[in-house]
N, C-alpha and C. Protein backbone atom coordinates (compact mmCIF):
# COMPACT_ATOMS: atom_id res chain seq x y z
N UNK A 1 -7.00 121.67 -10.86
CA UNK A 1 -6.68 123.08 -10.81
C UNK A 1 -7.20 123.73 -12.08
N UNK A 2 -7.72 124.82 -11.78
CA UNK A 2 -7.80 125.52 -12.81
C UNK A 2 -6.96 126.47 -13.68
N UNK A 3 -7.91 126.39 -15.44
CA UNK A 3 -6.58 126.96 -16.24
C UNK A 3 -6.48 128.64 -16.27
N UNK A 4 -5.62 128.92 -16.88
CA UNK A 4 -5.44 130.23 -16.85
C UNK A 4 -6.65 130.78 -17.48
N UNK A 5 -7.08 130.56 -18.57
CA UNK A 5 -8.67 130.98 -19.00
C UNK A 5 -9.84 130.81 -18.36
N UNK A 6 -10.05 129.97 -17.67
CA UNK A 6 -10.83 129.92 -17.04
C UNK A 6 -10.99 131.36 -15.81
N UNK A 7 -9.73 131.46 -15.16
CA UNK A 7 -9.65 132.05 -13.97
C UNK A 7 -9.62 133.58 -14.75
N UNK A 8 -9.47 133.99 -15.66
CA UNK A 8 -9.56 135.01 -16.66
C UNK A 8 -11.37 135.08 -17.03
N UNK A 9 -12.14 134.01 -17.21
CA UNK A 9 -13.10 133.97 -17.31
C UNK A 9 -13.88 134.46 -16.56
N UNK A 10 -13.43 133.89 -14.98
CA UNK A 10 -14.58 134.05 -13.44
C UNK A 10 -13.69 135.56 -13.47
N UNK A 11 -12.83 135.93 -13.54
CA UNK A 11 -12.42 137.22 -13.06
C UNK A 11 -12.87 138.44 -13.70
N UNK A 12 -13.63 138.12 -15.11
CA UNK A 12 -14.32 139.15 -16.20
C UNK A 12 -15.59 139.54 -15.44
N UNK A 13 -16.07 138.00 -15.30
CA UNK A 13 -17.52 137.85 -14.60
C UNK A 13 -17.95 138.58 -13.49
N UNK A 14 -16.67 138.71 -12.53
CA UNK A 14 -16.90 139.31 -11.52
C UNK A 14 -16.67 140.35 -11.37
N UNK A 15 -15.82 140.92 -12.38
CA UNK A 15 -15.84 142.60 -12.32
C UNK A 15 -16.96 142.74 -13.06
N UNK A 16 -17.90 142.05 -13.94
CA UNK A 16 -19.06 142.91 -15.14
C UNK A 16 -20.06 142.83 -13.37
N UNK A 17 -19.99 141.85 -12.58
CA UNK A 17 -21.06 141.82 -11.69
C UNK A 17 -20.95 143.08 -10.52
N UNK A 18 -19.95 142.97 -10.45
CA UNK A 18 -19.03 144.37 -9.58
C UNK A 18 -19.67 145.37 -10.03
N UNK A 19 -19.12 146.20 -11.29
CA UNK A 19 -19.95 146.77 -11.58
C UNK A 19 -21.40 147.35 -12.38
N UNK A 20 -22.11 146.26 -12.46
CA UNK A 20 -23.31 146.59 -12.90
C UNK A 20 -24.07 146.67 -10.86
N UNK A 21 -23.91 146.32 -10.12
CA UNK A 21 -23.60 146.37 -8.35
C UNK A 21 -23.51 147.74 -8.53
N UNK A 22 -22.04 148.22 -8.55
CA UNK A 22 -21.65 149.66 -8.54
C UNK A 22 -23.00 150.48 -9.12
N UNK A 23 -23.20 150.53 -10.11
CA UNK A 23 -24.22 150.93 -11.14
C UNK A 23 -26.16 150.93 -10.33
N UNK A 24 -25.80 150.16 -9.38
CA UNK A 24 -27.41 149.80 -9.20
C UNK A 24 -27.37 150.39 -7.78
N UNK A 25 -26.09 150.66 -7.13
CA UNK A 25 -25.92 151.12 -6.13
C UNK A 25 -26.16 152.58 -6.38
N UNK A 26 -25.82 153.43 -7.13
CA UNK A 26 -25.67 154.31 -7.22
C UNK A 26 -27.23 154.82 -7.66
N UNK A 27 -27.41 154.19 -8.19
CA UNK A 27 -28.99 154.71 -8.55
C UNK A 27 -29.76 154.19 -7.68
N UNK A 28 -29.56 153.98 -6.95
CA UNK A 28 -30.51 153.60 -5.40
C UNK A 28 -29.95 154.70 -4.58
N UNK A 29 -28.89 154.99 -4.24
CA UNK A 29 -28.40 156.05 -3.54
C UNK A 29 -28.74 157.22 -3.94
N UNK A 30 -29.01 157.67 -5.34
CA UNK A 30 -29.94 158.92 -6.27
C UNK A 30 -30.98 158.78 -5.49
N UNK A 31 -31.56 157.35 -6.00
CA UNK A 31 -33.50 157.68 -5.37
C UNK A 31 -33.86 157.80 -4.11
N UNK A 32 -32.95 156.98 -3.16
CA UNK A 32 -32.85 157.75 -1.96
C UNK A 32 -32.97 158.97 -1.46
N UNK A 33 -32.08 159.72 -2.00
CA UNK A 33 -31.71 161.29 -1.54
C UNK A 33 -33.20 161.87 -2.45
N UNK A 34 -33.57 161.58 -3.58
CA UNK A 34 -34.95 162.40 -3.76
C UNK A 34 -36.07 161.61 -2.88
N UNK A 35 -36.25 160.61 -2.97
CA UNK A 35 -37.02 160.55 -1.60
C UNK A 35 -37.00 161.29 -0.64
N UNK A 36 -35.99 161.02 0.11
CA UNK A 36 -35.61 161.85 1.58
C UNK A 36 -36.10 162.87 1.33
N UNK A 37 -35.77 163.90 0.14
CA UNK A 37 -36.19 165.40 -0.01
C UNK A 37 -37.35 165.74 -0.38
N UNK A 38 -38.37 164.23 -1.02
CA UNK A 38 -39.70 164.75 -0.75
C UNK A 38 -40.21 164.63 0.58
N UNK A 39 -39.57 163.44 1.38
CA UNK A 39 -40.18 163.43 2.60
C UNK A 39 -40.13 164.88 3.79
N UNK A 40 -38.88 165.85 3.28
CA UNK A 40 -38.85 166.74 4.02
C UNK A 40 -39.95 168.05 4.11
N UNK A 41 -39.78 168.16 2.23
CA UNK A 41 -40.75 168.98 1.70
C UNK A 41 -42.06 168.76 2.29
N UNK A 42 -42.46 167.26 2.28
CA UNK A 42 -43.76 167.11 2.94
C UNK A 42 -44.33 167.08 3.99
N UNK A 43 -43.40 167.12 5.27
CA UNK A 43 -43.22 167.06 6.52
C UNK A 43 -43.51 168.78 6.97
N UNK A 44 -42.62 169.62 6.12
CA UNK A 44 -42.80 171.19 6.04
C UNK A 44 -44.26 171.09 5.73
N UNK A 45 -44.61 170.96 4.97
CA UNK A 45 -45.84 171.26 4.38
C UNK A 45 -46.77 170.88 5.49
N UNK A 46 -46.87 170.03 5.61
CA UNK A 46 -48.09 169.34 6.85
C UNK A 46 -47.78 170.51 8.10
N UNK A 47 -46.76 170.54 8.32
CA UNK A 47 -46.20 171.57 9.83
C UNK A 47 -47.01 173.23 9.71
N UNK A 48 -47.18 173.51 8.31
CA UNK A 48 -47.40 175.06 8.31
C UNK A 48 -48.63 174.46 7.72
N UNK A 49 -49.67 173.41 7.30
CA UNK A 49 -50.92 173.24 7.34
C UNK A 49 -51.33 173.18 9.02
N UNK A 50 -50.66 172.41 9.82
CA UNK A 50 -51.14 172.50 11.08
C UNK A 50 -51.16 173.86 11.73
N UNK A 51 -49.88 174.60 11.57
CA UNK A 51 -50.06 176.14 12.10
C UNK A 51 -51.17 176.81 11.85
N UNK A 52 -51.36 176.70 10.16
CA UNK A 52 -52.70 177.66 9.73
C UNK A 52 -53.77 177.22 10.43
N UNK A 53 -54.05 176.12 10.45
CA UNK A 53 -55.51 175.88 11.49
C UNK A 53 -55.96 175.85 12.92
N UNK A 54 -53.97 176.03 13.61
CA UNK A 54 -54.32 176.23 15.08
C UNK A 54 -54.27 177.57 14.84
N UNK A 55 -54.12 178.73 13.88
CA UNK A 55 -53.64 179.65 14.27
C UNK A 55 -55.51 180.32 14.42
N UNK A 56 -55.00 181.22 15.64
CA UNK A 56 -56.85 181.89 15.91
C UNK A 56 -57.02 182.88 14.91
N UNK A 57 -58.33 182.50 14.86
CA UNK A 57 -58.73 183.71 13.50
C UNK A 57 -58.85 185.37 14.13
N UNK A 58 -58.73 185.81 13.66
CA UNK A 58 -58.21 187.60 13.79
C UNK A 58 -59.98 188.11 14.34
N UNK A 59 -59.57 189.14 15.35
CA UNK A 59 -60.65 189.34 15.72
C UNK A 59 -61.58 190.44 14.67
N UNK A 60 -62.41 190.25 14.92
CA UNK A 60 -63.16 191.21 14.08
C UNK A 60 -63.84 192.71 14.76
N UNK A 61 -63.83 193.75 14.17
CA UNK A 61 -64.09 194.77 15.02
C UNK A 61 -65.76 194.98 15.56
N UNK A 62 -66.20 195.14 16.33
CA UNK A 62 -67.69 195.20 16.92
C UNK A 62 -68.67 195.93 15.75
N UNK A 63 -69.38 195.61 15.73
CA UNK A 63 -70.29 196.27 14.80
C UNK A 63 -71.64 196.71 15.30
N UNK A 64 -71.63 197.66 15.15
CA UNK A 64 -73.13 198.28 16.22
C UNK A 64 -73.85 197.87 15.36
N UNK A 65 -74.80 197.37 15.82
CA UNK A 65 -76.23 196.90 14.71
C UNK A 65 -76.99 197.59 15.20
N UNK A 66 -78.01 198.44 13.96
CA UNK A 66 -78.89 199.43 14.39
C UNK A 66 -80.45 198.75 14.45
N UNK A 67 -81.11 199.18 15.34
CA UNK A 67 -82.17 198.36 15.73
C UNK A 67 -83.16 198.48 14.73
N UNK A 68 -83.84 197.95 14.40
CA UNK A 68 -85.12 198.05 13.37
C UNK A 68 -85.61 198.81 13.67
N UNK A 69 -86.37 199.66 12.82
CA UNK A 69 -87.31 200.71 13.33
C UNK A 69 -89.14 199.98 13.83
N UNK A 70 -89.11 200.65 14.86
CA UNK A 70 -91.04 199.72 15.27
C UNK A 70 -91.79 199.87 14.76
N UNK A 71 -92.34 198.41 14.51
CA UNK A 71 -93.23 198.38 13.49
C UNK A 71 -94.56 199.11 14.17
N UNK A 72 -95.34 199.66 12.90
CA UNK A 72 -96.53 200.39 13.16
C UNK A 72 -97.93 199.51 13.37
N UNK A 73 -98.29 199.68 14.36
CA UNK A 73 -99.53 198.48 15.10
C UNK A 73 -100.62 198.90 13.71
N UNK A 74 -100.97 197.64 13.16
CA UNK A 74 -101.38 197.48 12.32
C UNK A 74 -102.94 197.87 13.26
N UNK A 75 -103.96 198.78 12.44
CA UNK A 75 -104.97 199.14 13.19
C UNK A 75 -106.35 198.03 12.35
N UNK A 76 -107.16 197.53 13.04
CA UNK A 76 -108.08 196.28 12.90
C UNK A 76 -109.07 197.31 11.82
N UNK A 77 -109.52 196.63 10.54
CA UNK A 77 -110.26 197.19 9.91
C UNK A 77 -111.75 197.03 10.42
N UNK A 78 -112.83 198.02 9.98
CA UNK A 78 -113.87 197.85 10.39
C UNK A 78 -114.18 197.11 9.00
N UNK A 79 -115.57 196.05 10.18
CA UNK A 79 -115.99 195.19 9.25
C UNK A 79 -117.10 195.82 8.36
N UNK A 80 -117.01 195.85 7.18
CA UNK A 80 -118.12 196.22 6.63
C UNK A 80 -119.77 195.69 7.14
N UNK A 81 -121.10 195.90 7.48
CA UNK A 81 -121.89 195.61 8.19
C UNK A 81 -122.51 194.51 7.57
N UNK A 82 -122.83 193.61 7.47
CA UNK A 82 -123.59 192.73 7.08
C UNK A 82 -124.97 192.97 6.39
N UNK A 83 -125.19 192.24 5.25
CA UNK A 83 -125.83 192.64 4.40
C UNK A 83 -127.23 192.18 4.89
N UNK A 84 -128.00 192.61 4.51
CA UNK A 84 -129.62 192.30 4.94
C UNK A 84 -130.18 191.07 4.13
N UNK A 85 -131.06 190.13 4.60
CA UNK A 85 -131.27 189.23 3.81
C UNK A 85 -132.69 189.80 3.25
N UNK A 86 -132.80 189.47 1.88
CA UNK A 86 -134.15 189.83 1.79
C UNK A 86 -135.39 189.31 1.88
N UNK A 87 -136.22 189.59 1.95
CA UNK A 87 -137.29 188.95 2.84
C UNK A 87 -138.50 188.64 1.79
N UNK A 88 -139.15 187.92 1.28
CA UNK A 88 -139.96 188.09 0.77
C UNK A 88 -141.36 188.33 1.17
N UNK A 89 -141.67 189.74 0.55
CA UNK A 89 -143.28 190.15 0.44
C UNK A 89 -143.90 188.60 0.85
N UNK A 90 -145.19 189.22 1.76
CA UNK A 90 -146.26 188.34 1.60
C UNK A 90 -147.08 188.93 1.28
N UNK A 91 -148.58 188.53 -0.15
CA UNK A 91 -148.95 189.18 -0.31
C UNK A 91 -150.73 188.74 0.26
């Protein structure tokens, strides 16, 4: 059987293990809940990225486009006449 110190001993042990437990629990249960709340934030986010890109783009109002003005028929130059070759004198 065991002595009274001893059982004083395992009973220290198991409350320091208890709560350093308590302690590790709790800070897992913290990082949890900020997790969770980025996962929500990010879930929003993706949802109103998907809206913006199904959403149809806005129509635009007609725009009369004015026609070019016609071009002027380019008129064919006259060829200057061809030059004469010269001939040489026989004498």
């Amino acid at each position: 059987m065991a002595t009274v110190k001893q059982i004083q001993f395992r009973l220290r042990l198991a409350k320091k293990t208890l709560t350093k437990a308590n302690k590790e629990l709790a800070a897992t249960k913290t990082r949890v809940k900020t997790l969770e709340a980025q996962l929500k934030k990010a879930k929003a986010a993706e949802k109103t990225a998907k809206a913006k890109a199904k959403k149809a783009p806005a129509k635009k109002k007609q725009v009369v486009k004015k026609k070019a003005p016609a071009k002027k028929k380019r008129v064919a130059k006259k060829k200057a006449p061809a030059k004469k070759k010269r001939v040489a004198k026989k004498k």
